[in-house]
N, C-alpha and C. Protein backbone atom coordinates (compact mmCIF):
# COMPACT_ATOMS: atom_id res chain seq x y z
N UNK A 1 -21.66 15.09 -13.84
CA UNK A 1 -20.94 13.83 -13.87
C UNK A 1 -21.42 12.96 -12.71
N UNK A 2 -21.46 11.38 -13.36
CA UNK A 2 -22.39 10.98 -12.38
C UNK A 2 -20.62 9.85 -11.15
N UNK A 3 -21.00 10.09 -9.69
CA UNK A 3 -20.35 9.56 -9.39
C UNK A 3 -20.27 8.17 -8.85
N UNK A 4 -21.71 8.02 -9.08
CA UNK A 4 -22.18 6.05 -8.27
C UNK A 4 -22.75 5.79 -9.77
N UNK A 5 -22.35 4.32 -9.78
CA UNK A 5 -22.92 3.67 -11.15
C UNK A 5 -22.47 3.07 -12.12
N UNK A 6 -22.88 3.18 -13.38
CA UNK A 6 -22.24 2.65 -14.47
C UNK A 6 -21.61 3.64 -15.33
N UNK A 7 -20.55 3.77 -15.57
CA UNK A 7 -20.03 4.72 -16.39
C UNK A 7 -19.98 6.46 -15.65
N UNK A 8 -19.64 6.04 -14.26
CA UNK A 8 -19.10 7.54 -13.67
C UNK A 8 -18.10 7.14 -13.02
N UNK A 9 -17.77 8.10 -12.56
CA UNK A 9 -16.34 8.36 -11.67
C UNK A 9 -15.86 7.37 -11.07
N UNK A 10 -16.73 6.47 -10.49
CA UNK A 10 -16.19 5.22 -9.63
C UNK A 10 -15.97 4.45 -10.05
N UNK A 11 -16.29 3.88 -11.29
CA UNK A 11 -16.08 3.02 -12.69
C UNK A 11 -14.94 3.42 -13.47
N UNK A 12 -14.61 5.19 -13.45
CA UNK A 12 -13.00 4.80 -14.53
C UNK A 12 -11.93 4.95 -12.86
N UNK A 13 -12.20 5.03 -11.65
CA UNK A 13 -11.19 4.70 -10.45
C UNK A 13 -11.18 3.55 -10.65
N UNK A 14 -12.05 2.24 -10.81
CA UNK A 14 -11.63 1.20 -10.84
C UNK A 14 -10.84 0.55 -12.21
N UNK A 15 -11.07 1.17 -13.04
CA UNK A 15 -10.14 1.00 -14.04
C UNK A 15 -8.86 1.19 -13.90
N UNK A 16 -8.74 2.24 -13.11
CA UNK A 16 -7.51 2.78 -12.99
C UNK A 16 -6.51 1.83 -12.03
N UNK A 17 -7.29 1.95 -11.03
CA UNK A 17 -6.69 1.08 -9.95
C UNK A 17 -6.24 -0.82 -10.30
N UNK A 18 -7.07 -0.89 -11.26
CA UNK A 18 -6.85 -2.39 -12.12
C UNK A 18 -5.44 -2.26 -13.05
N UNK A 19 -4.96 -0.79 -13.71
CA UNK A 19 -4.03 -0.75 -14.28
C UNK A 19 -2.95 -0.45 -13.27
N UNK A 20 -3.14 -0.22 -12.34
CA UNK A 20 -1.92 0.20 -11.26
C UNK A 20 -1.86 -1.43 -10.60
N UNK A 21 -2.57 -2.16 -10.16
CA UNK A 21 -2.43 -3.35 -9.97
C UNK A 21 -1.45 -4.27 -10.53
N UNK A 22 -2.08 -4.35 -12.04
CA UNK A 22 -1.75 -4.58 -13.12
C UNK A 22 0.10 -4.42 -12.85
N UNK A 23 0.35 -3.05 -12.90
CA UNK A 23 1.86 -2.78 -12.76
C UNK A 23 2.78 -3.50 -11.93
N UNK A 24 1.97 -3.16 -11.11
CA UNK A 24 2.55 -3.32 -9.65
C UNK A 24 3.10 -5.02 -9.55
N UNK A 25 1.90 -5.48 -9.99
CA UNK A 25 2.48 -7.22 -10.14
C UNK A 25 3.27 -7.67 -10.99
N UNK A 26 3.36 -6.82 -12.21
CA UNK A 26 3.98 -6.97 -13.21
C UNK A 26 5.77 -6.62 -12.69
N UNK A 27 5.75 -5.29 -12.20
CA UNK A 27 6.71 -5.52 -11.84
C UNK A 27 7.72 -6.04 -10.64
N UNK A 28 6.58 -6.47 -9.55
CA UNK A 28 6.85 -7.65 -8.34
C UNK A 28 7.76 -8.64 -9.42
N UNK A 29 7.02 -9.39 -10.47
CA UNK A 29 7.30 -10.44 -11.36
C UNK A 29 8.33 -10.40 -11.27
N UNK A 30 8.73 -9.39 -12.36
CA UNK A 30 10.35 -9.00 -12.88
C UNK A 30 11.16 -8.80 -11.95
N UNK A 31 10.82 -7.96 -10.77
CA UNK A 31 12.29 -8.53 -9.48
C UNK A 31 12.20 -9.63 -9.23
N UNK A 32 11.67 -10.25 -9.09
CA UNK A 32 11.81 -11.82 -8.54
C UNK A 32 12.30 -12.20 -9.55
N UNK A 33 12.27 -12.11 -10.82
CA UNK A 33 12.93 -12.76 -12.07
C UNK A 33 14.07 -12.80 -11.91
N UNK A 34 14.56 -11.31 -11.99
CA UNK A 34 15.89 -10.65 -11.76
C UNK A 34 16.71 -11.05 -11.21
N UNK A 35 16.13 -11.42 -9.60
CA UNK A 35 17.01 -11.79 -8.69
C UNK A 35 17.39 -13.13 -9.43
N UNK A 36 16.74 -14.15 -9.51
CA UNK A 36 16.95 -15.73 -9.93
C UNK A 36 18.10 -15.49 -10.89
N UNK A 37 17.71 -14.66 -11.77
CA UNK A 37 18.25 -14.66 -12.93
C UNK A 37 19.91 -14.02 -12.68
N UNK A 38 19.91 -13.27 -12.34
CA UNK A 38 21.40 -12.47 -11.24
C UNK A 38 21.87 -13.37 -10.20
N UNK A 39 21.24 -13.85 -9.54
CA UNK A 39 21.91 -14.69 -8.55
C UNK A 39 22.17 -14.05 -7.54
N UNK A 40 21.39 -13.07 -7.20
CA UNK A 40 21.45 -11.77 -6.30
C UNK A 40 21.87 -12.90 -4.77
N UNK A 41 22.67 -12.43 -4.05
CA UNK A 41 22.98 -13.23 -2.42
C UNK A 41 23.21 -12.40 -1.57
N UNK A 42 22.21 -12.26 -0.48
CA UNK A 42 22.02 -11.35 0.54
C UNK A 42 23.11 -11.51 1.37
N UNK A 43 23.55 -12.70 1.50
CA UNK A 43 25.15 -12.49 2.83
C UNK A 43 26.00 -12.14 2.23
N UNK A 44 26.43 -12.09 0.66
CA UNK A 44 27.39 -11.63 0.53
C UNK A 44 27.22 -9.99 -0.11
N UNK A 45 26.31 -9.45 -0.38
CA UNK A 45 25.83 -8.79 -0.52
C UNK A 45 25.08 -7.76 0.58
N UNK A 46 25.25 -7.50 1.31
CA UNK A 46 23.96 -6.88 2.36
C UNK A 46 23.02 -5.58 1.90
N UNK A 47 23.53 -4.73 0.92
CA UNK A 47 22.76 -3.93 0.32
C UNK A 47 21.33 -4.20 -0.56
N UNK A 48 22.01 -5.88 -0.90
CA UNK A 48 20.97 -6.48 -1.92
C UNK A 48 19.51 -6.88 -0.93
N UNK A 49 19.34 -6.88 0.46
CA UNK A 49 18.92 -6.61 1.42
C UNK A 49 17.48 -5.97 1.04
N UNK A 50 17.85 -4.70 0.50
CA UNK A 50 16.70 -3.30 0.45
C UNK A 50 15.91 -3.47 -0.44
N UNK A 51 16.79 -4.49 -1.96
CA UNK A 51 15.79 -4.52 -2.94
C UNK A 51 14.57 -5.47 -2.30
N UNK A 52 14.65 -6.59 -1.50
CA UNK A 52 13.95 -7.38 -1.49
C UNK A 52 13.04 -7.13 -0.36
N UNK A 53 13.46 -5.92 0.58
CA UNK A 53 12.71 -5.43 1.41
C UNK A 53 11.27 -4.73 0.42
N UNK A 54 11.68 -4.03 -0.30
CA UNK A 54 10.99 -3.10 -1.23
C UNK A 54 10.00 -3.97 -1.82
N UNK A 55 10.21 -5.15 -2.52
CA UNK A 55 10.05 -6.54 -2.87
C UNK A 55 8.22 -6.97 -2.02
N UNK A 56 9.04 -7.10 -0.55
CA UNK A 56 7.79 -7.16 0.37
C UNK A 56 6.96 -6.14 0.40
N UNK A 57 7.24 -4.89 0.53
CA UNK A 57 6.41 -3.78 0.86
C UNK A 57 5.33 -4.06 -0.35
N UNK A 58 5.57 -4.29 -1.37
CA UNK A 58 5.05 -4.74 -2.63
C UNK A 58 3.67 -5.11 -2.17
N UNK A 59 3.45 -6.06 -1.29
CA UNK A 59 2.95 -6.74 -0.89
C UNK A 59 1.34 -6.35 -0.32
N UNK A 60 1.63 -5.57 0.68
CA UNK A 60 0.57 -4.34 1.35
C UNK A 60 -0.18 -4.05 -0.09
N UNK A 61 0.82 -3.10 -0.42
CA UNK A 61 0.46 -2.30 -1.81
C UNK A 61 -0.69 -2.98 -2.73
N UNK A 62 -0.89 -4.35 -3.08
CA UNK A 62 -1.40 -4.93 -4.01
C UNK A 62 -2.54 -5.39 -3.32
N UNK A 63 -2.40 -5.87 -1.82
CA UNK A 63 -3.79 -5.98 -0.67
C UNK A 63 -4.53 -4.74 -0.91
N UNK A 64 -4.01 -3.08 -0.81
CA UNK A 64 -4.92 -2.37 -0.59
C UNK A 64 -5.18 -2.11 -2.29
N UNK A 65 -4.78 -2.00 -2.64
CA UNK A 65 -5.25 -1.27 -4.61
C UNK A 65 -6.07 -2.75 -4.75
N UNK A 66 -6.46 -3.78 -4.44
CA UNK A 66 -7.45 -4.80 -4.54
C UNK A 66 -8.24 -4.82 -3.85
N UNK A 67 -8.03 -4.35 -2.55
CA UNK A 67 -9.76 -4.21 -1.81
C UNK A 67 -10.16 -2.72 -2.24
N UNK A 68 -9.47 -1.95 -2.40
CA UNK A 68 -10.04 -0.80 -3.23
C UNK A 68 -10.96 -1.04 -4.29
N UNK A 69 -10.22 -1.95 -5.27
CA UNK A 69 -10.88 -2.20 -6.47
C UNK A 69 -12.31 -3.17 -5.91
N UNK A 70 -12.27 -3.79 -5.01
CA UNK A 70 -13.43 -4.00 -4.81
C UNK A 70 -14.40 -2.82 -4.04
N UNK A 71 -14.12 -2.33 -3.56
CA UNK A 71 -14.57 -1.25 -2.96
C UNK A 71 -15.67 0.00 -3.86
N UNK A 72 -14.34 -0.04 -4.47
CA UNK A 72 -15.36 0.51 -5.90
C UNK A 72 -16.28 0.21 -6.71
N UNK A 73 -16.31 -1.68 -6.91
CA UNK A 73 -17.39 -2.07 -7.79
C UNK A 73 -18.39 -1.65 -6.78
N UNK A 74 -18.13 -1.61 -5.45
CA UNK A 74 -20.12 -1.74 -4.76
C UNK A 74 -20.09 -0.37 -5.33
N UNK A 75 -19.51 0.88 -5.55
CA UNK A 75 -20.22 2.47 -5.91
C UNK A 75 -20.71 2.34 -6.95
N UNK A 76 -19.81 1.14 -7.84
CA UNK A 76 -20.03 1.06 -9.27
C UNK A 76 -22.00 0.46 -9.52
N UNK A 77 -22.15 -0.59 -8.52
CA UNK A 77 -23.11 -1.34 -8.67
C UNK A 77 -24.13 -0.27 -7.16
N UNK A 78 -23.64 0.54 -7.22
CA UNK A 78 -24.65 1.71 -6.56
C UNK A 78 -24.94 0.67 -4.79
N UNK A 79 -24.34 -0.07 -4.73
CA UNK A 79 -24.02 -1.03 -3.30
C UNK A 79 -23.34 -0.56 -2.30
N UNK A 80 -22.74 0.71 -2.17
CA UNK A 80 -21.95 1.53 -1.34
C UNK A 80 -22.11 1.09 0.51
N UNK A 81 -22.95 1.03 0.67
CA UNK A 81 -23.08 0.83 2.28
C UNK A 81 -23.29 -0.63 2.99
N UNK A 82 -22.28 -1.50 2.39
CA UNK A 82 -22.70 -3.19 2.72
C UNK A 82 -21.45 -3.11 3.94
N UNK A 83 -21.73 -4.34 4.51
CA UNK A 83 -20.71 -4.77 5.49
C UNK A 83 -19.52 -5.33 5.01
N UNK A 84 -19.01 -5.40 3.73
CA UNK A 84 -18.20 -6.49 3.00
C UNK A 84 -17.36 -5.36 3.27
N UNK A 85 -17.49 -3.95 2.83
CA UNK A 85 -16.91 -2.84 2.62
C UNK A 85 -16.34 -2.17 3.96
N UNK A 86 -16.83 -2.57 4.96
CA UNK A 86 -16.42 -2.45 6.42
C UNK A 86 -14.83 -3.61 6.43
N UNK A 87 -15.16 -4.84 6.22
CA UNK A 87 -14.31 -5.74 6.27
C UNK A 87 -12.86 -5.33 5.56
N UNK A 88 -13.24 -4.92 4.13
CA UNK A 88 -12.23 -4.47 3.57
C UNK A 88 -11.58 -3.07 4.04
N UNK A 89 -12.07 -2.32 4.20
CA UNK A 89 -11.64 -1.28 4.57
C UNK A 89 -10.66 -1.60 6.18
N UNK A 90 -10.92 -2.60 7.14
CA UNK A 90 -10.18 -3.11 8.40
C UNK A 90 -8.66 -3.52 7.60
N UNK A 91 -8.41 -4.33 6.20
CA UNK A 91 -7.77 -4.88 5.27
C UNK A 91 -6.95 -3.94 4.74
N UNK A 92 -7.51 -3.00 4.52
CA UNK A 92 -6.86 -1.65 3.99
C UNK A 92 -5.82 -0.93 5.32
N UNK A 93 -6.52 -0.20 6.23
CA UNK A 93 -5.59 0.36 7.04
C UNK A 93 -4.91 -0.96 7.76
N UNK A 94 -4.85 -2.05 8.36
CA UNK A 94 -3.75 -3.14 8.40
C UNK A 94 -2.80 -3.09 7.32
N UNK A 95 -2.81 -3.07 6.23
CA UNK A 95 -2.02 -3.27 5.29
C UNK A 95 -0.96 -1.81 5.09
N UNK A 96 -1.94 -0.62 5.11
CA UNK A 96 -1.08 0.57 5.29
C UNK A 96 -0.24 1.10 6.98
N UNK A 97 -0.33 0.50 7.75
CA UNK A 97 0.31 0.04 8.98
C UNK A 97 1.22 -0.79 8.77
N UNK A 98 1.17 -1.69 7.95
CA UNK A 98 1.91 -3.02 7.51
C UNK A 98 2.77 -2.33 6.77
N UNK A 99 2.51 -1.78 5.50
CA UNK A 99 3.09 -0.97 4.92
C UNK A 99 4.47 0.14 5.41
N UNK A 100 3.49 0.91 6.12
CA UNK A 100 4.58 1.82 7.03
C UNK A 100 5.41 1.46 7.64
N UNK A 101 5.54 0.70 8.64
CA UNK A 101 6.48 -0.55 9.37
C UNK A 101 7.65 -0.59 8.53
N UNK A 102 7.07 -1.55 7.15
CA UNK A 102 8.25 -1.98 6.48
C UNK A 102 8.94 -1.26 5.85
N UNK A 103 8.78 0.39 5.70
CA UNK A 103 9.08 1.27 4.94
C UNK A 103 10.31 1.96 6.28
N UNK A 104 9.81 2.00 6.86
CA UNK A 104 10.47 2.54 8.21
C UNK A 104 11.70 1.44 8.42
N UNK A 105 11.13 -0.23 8.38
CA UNK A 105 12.48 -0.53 8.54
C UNK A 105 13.19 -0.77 7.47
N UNK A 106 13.05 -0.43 6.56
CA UNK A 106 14.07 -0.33 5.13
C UNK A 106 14.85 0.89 5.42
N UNK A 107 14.17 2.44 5.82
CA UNK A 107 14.94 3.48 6.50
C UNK A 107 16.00 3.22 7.79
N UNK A 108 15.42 1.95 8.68
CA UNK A 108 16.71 1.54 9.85
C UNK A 108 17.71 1.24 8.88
N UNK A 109 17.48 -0.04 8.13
CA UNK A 109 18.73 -0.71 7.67
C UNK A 109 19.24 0.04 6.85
N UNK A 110 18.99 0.97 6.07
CA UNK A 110 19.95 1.99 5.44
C UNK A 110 20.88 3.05 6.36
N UNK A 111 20.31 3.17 7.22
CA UNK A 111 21.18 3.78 8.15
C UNK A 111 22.33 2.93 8.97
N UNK A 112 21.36 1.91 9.21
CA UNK A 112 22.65 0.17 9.50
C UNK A 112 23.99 0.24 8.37
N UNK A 113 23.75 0.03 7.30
CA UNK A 113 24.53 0.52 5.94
C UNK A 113 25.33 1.34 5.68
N UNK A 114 24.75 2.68 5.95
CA UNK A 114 25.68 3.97 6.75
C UNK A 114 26.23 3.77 7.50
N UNK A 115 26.25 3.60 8.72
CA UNK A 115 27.08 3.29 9.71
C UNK A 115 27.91 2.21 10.52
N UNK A 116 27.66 1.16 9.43
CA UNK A 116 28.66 0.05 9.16
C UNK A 116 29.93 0.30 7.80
N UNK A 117 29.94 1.25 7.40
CA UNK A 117 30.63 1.40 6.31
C UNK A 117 30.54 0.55 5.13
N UNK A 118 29.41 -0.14 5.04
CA UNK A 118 29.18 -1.24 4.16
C UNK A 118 29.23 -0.07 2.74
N UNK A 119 28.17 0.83 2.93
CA UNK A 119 28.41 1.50 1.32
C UNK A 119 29.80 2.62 1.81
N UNK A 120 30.53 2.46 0.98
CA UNK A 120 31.85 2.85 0.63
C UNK A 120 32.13 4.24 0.11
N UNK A 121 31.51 4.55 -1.00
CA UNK A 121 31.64 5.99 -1.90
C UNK A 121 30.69 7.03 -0.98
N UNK A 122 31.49 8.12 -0.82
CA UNK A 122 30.81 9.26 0.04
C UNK A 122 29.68 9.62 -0.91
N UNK A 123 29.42 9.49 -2.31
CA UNK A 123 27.63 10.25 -3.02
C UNK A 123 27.03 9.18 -2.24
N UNK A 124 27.63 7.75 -2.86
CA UNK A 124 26.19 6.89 -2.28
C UNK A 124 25.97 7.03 -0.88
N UNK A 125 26.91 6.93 -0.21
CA UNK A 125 26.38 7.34 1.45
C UNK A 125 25.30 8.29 1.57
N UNK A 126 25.72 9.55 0.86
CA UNK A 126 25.01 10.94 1.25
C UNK A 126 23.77 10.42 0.22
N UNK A 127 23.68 9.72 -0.86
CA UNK A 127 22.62 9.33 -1.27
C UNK A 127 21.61 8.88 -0.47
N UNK A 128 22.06 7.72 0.31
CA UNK A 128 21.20 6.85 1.00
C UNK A 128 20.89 7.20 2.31
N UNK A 129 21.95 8.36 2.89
CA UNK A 129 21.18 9.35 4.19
C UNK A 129 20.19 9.90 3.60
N UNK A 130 20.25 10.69 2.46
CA UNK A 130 18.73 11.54 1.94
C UNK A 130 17.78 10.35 1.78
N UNK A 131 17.68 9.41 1.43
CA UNK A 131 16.72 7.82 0.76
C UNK A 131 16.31 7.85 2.29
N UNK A 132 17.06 7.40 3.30
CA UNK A 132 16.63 6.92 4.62
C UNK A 132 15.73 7.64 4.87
N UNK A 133 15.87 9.03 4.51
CA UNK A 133 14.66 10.19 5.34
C UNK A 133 13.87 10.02 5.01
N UNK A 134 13.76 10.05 3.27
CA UNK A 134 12.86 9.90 2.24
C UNK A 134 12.03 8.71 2.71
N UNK A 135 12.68 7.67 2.75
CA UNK A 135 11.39 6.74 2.99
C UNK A 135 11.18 6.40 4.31
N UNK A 136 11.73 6.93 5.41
CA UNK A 136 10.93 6.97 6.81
C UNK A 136 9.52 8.12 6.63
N UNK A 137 9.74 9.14 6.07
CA UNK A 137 9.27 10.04 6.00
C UNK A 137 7.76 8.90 5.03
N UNK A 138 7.51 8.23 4.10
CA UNK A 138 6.96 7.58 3.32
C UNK A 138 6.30 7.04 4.33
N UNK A 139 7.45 6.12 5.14
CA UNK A 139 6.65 5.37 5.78
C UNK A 139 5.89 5.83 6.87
N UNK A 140 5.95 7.05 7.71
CA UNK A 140 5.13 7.33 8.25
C UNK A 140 4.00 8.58 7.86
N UNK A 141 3.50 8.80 6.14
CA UNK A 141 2.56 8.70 5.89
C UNK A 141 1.90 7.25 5.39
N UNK A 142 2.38 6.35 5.12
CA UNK A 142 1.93 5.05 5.43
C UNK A 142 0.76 5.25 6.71
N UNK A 143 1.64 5.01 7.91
CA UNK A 143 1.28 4.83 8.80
C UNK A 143 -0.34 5.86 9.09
N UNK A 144 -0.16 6.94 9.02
CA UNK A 144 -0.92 8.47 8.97
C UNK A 144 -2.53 7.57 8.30
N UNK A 145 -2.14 7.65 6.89
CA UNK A 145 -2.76 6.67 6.24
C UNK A 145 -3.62 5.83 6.77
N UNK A 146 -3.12 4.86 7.31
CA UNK A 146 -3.64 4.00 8.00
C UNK A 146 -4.65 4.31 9.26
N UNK A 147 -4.58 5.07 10.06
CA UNK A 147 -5.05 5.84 11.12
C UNK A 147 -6.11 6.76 10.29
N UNK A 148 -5.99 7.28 9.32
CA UNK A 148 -7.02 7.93 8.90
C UNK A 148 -8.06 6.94 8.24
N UNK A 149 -7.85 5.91 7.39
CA UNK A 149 -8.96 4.39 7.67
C UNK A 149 -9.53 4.14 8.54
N UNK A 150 -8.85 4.13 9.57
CA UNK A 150 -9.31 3.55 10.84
C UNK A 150 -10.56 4.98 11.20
N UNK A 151 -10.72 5.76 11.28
CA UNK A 151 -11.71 7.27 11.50
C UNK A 151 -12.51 6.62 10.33
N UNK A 152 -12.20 6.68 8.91
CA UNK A 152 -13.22 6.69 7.96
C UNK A 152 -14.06 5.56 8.22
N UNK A 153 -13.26 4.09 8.23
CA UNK A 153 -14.32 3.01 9.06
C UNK A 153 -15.20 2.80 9.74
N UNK A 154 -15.21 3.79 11.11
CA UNK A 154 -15.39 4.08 11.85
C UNK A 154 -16.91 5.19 11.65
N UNK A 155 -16.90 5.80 10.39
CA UNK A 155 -17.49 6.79 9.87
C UNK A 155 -18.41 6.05 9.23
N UNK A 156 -18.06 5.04 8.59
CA UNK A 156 -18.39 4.51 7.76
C UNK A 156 -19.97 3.42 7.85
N UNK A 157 -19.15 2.23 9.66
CA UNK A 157 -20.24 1.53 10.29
C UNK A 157 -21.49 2.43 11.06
N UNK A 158 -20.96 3.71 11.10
CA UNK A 158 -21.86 4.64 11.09
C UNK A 158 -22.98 4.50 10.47
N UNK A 159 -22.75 4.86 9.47
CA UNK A 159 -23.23 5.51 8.33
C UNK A 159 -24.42 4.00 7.52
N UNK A 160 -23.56 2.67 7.66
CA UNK A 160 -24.58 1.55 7.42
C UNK A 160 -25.15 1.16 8.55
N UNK A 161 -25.21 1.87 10.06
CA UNK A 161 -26.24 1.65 10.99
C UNK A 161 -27.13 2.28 10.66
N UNK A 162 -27.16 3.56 10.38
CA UNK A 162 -28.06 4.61 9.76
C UNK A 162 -28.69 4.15 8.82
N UNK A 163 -28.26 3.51 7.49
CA UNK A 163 -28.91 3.41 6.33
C UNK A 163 -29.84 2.00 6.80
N UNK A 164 -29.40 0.97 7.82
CA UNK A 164 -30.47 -0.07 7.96
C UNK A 164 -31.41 0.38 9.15
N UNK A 165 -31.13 1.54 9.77
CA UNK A 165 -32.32 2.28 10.92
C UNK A 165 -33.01 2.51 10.02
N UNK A 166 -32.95 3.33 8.95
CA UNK A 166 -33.59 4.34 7.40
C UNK A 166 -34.53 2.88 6.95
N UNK A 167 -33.68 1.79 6.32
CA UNK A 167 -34.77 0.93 5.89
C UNK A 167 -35.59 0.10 6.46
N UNK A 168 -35.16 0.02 7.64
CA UNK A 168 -36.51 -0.48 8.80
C UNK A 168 -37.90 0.48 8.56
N UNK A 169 -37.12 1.55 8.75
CA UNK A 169 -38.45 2.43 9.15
C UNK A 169 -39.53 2.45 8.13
N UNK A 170 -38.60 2.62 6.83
CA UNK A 170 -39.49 2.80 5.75
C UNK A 170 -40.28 1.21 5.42
């Protein structure tokens, strides 16, 4: 199986990653619909808060599954070692840093939530103590994430110093 090119491995990732895109905006859309359409109001509301936090995180998410997808056409077009791919990849771990952050503070304000007595029923409380962990815990593989970009980058401008030492020589 071929993995650089036309019709290998890096060609159905970018497919893939075009249908996760795809989603992802699709369903950004529909909360924002939602809200308009509900009349969702954060002061009187403060829980309604998290959806729109989630909303943003959105955000990162669709930066990195798009420089990915570009990322992939250079394997696709056998272009793997350009500087564009350095750039994006700086785009990528910012965004999963960015990412983590906002995931982490969606985990503060649920605990804000908890301990304002704003949510009321003891499941949802004990719900949203397990959620808080859950997505601190998210968000700092976010973060992890991100730091491990930053090494591969790093690996990476390597690796296209090397390949233009290689075509000098030759």
């Amino acid at each position: 199986m071929k993995i650089l090119g036309k019709n290998s491995l890096s060609a159905g990732v970018k497919v893939g990653l075009k249908v996760v895109l795809a989603i992802v905006i699709i369903l950004e859309i529909a909360l924002i619909v939602f809200s308009i359409f509900t009349k969702v109001n954060i002061i009187e509301e403060p829980k309604n808060i998290i959806l729109y936090l989630f909303m943003v995180t959105a955000i990162p998410a669709v930066i990195v599954v798009y420089n990915f997808i570009k990322i992939f056409k250079t394997f696709e077009e056998e272009d793997a070692f350009n500087k564009k791919n350095i750039k994006r990849l700086k785009i990528i771990w910012a965004s999963f840093i960015i990412a983590g952050i906002l995931f982490i503070a969606i985990s503060l304000l649920f605990k804000f939530l908890i301990g304002n007595d704003i949510l009321e029923d003891l499941y949802i409380r004990t719900y949203a103590q397990l959620s808080s962990m859950f997505i601190a815990f998210i968000g700092l593989i976010f973060v992890v994430l991100g730091i491990g970009i930053i090494m591969l980058l790093e690996i990476y401008k390597e690796a296209i110093r090397h390949k233009e030492e290689n075509d000098l020589t030759i």
